[in-house]
PDB file of N, CA and C in Angstrom:
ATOM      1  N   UNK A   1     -68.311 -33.432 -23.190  1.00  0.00           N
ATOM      2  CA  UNK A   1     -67.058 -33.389 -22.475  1.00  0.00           C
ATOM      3  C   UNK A   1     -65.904 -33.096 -23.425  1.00  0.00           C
ATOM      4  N   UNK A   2     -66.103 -33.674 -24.784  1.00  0.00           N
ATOM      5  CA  UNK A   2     -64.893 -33.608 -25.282  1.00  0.00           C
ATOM      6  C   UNK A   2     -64.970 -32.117 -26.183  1.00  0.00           C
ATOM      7  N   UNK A   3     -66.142 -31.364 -26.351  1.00  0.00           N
ATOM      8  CA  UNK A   3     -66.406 -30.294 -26.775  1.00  0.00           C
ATOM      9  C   UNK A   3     -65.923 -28.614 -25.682  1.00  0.00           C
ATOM     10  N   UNK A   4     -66.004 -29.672 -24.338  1.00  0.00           N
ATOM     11  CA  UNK A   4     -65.198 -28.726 -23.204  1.00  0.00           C
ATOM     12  C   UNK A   4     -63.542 -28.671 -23.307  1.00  0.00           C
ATOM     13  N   UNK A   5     -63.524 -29.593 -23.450  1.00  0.00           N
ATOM     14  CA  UNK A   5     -61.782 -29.853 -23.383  1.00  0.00           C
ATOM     15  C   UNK A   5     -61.218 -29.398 -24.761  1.00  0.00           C
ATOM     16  N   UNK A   6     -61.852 -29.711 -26.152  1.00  0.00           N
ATOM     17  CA  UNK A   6     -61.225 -29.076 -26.735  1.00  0.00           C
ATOM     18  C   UNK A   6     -61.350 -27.381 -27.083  1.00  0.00           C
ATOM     19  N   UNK A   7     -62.495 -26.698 -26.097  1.00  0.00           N
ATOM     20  CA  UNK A   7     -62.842 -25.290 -26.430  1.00  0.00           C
ATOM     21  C   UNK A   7     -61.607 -24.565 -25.013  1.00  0.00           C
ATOM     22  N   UNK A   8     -61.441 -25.759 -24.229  1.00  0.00           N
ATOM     23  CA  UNK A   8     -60.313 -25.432 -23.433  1.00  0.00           C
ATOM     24  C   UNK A   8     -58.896 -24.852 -23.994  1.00  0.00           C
ATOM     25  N   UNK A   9     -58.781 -26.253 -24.987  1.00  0.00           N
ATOM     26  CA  UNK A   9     -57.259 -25.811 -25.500  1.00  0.00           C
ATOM     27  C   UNK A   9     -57.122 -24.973 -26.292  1.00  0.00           C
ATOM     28  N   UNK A  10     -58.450 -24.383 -27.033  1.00  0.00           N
ATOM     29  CA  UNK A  10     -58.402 -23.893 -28.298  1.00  0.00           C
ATOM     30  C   UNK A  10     -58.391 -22.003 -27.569  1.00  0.00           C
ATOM     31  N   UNK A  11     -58.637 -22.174 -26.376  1.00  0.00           N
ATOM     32  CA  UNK A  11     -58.556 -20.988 -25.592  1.00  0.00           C
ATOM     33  C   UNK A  11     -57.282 -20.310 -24.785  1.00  0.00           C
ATOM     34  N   UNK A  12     -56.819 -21.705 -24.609  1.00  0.00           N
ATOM     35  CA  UNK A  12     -55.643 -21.703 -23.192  1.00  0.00           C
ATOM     36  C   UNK A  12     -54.492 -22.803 -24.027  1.00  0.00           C
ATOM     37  N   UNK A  13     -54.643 -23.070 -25.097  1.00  0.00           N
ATOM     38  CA  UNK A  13     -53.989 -24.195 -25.169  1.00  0.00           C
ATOM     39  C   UNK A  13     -52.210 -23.711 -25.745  1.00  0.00           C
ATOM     40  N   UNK A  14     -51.818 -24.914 -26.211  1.00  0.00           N
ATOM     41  CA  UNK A  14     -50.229 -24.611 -26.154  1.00  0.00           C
ATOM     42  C   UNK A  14     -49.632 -23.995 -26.838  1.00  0.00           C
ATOM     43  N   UNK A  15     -50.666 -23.745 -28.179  1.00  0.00           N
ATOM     44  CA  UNK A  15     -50.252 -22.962 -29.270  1.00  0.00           C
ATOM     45  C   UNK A  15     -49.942 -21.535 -29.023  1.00  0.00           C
ATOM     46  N   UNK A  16     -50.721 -21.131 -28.084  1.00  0.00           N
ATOM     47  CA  UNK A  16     -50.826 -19.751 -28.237  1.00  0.00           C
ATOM     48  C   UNK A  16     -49.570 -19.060 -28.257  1.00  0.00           C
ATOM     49  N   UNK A  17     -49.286 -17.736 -28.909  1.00  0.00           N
ATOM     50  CA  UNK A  17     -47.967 -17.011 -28.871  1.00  0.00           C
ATOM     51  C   UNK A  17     -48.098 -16.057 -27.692  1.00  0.00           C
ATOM     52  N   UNK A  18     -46.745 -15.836 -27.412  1.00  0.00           N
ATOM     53  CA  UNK A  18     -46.450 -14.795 -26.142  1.00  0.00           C
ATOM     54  C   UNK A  18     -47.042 -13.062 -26.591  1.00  0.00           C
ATOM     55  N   UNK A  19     -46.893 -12.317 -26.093  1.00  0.00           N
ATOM     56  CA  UNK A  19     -47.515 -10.769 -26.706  1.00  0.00           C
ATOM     57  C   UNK A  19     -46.701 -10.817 -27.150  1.00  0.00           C
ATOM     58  N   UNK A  20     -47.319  -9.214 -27.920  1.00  0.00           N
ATOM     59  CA  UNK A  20     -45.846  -8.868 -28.907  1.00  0.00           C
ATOM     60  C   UNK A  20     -45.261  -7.527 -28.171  1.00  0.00           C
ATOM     61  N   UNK A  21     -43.961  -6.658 -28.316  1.00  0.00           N
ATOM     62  CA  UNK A  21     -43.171  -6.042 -27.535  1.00  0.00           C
ATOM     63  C   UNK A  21     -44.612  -4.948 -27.539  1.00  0.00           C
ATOM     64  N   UNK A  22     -44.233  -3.799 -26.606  1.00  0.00           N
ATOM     65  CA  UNK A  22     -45.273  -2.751 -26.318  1.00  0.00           C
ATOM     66  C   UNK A  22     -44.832  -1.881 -27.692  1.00  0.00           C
ATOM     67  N   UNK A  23     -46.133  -1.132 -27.521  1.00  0.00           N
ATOM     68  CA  UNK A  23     -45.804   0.083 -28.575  1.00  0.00           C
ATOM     69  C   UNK A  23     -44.687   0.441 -28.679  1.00  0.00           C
ATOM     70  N   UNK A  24     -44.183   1.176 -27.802  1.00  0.00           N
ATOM     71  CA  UNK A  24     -42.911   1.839 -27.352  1.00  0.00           C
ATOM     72  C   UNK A  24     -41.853   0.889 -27.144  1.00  0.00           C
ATOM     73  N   UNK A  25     -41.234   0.561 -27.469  1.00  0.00           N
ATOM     74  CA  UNK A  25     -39.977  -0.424 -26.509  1.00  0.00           C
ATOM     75  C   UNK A  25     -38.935   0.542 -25.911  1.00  0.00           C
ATOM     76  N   UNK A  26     -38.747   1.590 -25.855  1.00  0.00           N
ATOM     77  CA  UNK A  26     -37.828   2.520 -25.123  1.00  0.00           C
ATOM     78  C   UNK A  26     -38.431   2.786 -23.717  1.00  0.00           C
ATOM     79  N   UNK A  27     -39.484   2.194 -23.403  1.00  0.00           N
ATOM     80  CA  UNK A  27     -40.876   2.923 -22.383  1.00  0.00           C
ATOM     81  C   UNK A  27     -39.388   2.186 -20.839  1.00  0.00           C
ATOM     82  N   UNK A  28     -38.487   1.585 -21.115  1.00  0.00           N
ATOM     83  CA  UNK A  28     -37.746   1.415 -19.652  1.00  0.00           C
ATOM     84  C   UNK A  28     -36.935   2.520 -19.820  1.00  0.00           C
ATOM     85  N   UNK A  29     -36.673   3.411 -20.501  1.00  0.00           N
ATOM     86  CA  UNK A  29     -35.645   4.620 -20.639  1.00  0.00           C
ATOM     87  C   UNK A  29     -36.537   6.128 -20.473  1.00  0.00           C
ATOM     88  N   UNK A  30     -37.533   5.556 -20.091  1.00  0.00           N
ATOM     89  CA  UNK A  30     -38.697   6.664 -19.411  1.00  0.00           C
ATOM     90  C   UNK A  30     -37.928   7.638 -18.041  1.00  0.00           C
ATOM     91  N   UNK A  31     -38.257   8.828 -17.988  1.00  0.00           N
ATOM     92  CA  UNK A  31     -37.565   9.441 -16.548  1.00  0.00           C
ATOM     93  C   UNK A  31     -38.417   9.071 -15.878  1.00  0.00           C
ATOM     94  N   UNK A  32     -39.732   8.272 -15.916  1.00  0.00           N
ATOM     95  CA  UNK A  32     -40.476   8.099 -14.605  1.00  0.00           C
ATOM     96  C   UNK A  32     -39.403   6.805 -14.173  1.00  0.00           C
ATOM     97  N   UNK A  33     -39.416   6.062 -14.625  1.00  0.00           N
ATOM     98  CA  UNK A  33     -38.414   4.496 -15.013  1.00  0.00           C
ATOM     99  C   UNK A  33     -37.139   5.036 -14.568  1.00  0.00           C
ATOM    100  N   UNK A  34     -36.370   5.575 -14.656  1.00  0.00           N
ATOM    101  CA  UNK A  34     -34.845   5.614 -14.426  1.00  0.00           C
ATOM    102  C   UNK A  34     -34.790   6.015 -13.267  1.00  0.00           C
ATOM    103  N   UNK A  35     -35.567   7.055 -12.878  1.00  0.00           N
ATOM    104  CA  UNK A  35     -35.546   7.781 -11.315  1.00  0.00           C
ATOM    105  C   UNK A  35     -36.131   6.699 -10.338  1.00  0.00           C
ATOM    106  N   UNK A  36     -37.496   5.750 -10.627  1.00  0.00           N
ATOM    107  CA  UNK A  36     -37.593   4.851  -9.461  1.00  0.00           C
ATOM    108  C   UNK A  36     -36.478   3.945  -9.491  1.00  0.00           C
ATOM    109  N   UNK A  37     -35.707   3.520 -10.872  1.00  0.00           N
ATOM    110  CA  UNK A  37     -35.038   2.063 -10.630  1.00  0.00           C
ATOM    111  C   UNK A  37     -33.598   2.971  -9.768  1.00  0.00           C
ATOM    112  N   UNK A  38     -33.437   3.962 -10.024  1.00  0.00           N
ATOM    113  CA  UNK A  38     -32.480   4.675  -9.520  1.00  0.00           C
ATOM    114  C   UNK A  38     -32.858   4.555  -7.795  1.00  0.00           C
ATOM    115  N   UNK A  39     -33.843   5.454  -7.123  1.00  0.00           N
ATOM    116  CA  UNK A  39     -34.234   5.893  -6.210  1.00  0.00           C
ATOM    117  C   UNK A  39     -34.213   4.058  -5.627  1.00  0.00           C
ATOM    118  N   UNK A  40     -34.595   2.795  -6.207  1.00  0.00           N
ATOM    119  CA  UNK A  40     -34.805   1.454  -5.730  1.00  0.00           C
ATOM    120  C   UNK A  40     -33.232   1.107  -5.193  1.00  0.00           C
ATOM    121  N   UNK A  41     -32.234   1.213  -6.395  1.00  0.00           N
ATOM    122  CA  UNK A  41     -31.189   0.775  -6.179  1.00  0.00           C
ATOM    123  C   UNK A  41     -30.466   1.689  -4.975  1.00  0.00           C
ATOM    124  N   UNK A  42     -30.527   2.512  -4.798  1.00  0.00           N
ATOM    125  CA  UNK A  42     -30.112   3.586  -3.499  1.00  0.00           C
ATOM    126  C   UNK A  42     -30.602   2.656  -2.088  1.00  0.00           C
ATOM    127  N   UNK A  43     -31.965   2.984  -2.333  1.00  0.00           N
ATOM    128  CA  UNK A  43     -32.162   2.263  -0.938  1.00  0.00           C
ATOM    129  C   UNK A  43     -31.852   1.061  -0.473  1.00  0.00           C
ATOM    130  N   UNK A  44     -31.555  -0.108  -1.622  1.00  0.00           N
ATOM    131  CA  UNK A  44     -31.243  -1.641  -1.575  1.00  0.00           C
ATOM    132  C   UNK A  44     -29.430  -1.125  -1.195  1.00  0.00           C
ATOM    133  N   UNK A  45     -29.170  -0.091  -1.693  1.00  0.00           N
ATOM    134  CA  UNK A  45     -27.649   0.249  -1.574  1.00  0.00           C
ATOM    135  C   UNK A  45     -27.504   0.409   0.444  1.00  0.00           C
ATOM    136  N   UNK A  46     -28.554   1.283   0.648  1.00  0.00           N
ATOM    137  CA  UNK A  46     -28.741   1.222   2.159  1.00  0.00           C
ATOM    138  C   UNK A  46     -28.515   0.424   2.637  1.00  0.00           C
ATOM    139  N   UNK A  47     -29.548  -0.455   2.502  1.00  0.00           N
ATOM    140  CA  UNK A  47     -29.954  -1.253   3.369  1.00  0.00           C
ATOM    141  C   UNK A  47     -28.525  -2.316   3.399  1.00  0.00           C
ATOM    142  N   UNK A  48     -27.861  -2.690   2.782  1.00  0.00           N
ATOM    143  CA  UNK A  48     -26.773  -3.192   2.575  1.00  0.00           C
ATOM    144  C   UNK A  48     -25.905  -2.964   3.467  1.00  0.00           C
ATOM    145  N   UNK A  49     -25.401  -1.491   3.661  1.00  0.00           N
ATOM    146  CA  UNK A  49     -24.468  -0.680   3.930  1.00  0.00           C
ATOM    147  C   UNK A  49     -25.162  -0.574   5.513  1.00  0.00           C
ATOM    148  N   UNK A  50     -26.615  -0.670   5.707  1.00  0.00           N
ATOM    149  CA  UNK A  50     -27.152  -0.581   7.083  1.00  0.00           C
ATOM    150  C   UNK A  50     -26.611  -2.701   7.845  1.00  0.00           C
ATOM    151  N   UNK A  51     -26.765  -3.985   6.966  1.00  0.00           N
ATOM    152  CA  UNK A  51     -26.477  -5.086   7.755  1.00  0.00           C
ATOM    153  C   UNK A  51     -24.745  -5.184   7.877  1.00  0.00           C
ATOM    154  N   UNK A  52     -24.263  -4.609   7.354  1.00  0.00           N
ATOM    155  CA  UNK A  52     -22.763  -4.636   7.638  1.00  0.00           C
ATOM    156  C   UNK A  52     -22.178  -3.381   8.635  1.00  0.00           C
ATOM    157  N   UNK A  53     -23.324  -2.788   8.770  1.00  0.00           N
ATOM    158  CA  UNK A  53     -22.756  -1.820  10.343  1.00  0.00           C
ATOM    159  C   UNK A  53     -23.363  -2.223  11.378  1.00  0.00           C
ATOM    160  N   UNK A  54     -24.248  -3.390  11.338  1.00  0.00           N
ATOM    161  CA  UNK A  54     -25.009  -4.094  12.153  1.00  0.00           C
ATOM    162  C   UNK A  54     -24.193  -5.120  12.937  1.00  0.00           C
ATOM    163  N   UNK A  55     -23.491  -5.601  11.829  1.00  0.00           N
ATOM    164  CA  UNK A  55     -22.712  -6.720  11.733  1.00  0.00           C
ATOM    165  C   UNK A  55     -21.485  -6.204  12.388  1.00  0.00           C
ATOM    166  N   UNK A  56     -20.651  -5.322  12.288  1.00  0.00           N
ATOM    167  CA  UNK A  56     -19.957  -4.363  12.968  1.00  0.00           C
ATOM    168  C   UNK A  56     -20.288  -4.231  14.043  1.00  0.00           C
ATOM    169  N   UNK A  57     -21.412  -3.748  14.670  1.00  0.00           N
ATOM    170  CA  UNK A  57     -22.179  -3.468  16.156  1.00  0.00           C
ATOM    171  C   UNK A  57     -22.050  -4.133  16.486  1.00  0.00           C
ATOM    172  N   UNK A  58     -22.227  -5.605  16.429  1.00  0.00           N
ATOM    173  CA  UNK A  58     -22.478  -6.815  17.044  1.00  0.00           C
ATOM    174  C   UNK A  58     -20.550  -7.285  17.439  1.00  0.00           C
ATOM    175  N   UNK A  59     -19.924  -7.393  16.436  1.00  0.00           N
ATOM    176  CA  UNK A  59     -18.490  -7.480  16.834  1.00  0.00           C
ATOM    177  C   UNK A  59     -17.663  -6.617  17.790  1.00  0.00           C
ATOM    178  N   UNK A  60     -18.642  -5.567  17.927  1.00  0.00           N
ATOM    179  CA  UNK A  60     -17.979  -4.217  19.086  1.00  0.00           C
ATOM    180  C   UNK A  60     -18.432  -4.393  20.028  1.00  0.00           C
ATOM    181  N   UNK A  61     -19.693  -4.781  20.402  1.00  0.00           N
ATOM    182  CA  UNK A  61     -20.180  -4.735  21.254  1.00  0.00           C
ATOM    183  C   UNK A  61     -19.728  -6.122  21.696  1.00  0.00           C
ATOM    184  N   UNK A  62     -19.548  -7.379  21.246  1.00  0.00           N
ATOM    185  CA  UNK A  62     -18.792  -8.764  22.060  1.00  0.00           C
ATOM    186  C   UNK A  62     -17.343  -8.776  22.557  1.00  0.00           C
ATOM    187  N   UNK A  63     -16.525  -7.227  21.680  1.00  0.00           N
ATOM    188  CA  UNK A  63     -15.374  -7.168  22.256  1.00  0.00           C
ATOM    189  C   UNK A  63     -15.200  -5.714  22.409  1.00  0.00           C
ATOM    190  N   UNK A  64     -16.027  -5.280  23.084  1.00  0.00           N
ATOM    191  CA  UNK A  64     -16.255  -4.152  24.382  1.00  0.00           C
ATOM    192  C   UNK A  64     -15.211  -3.497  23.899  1.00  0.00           C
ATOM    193  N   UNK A  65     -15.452  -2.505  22.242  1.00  0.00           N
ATOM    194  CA  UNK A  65     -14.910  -1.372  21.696  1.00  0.00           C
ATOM    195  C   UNK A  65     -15.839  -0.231  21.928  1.00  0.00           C
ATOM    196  N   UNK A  66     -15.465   0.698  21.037  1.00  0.00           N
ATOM    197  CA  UNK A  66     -16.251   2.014  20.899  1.00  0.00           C
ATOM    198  C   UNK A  66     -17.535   1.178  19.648  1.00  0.00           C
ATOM    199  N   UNK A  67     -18.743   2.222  20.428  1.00  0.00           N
ATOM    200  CA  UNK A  67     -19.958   2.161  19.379  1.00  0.00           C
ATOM    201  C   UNK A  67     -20.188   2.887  18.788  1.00  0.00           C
ATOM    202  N   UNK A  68     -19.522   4.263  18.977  1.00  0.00           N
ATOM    203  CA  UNK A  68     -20.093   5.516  18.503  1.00  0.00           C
ATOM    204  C   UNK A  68     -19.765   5.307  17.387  1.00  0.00           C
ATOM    205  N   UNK A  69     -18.858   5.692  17.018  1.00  0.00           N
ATOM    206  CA  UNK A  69     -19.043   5.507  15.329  1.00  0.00           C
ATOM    207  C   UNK A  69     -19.852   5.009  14.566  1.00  0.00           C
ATOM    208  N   UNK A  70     -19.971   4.059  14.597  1.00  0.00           N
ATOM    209  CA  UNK A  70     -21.124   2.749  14.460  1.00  0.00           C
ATOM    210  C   UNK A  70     -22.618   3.832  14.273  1.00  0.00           C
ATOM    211  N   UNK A  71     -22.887   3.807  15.755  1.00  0.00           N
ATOM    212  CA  UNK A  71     -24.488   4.476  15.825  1.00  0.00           C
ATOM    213  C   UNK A  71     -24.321   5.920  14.766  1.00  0.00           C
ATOM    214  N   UNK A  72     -23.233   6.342  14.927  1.00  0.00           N
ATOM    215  CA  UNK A  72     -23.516   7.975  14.030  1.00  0.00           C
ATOM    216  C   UNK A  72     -23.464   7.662  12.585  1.00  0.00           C
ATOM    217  N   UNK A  73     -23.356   6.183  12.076  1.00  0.00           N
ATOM    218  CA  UNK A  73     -23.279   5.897  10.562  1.00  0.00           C
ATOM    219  C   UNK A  73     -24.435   5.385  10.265  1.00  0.00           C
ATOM    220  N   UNK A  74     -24.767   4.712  11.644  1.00  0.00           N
ATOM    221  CA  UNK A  74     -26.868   3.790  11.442  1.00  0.00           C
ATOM    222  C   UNK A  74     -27.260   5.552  11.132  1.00  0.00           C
ATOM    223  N   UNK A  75     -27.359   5.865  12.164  1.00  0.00           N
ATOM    224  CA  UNK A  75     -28.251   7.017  12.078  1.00  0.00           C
ATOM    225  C   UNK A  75     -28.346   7.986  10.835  1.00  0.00           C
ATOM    226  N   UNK A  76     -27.022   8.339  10.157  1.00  0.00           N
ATOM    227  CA  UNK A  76     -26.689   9.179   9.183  1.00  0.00           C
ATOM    228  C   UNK A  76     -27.628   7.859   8.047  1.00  0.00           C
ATOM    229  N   UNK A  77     -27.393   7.069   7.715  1.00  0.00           N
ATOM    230  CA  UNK A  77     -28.098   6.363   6.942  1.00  0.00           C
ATOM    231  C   UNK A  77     -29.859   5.932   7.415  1.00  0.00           C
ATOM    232  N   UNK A  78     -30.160   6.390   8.436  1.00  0.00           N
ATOM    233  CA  UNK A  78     -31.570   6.124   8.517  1.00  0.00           C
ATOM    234  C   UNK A  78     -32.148   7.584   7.936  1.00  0.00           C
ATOM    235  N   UNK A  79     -31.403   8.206   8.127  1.00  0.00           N
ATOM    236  CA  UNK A  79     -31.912   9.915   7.990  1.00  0.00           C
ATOM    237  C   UNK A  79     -31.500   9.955   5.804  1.00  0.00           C
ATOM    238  N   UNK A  80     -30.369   9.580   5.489  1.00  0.00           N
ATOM    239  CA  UNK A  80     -30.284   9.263   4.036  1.00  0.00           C
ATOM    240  C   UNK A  80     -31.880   8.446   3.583  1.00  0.00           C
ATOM    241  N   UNK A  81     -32.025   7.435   4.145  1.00  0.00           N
ATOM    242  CA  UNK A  81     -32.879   6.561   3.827  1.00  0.00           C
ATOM    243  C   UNK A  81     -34.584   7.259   3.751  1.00  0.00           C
ATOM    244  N   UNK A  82     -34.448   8.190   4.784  1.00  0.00           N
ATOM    245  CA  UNK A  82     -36.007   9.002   5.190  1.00  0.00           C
ATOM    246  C   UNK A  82     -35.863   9.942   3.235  1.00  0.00           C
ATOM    247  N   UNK A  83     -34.835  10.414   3.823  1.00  0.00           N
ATOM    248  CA  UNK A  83     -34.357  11.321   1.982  1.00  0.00           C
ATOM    249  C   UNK A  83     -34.758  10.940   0.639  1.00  0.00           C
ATOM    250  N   UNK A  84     -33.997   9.838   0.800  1.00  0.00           N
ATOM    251  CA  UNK A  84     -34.540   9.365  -0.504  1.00  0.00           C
ATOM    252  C   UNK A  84     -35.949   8.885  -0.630  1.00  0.00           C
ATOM    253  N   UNK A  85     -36.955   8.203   0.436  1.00  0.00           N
ATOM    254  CA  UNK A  85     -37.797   8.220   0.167  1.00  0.00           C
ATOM    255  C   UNK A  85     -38.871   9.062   0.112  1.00  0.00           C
ATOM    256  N   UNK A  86     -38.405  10.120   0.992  1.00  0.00           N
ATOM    257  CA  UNK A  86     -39.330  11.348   0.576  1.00  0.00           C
ATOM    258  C   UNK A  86     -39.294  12.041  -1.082  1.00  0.00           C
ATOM    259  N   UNK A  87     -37.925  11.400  -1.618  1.00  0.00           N
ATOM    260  CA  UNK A  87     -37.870  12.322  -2.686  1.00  0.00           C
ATOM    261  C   UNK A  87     -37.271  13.994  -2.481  1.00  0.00           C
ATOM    262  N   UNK A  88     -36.663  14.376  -1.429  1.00  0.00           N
ATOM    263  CA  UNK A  88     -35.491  15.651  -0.908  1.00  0.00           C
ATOM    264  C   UNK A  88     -34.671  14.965  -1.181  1.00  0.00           C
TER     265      UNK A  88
END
């Protein structure tokens, strides 16, 4: 038992060090890397810009304004949103 427990720690135990950096450390300044974190932050930019016209809808529609606007900005941003994830 005590030959388990200590082949435990000597495996898993507390000493061990963290890795060391990758070969490369520039590998986040990669164009594969900049274009998804790019292409990520766009759509999180959407989706943002999509709950505050939501949020809008909902205030127009309880005090019986115009929607149009509204729907032609969801829509223009669902059609942005198809864009960017196609990559056009």
């Amino acid at each position: 038992m005590l030959a388990f427990i200590r082949r435990l720690f000597s495996r898993y135990g507390f000493h061990r060090q963290p890795p060391a950096c990758p070969a490369n450390p520039d590998w986040a300044d990669d164009a594969f890397f900049t274009a998804h974190k790019a292409k990520t932050e766009r759509l999180a930019a959407i989706a943002r810009e999509r709950d505050a016209l939501k949020d809008q809808l909902a205030k127009a529609i309880k005090a019986k304004k115009a929607r149009a606007p509204i729907y032609a900005a969801l829509r223009a941003l669902s059609i942005e949103e198809l864009r960017v994830e196609t990559g056009k």
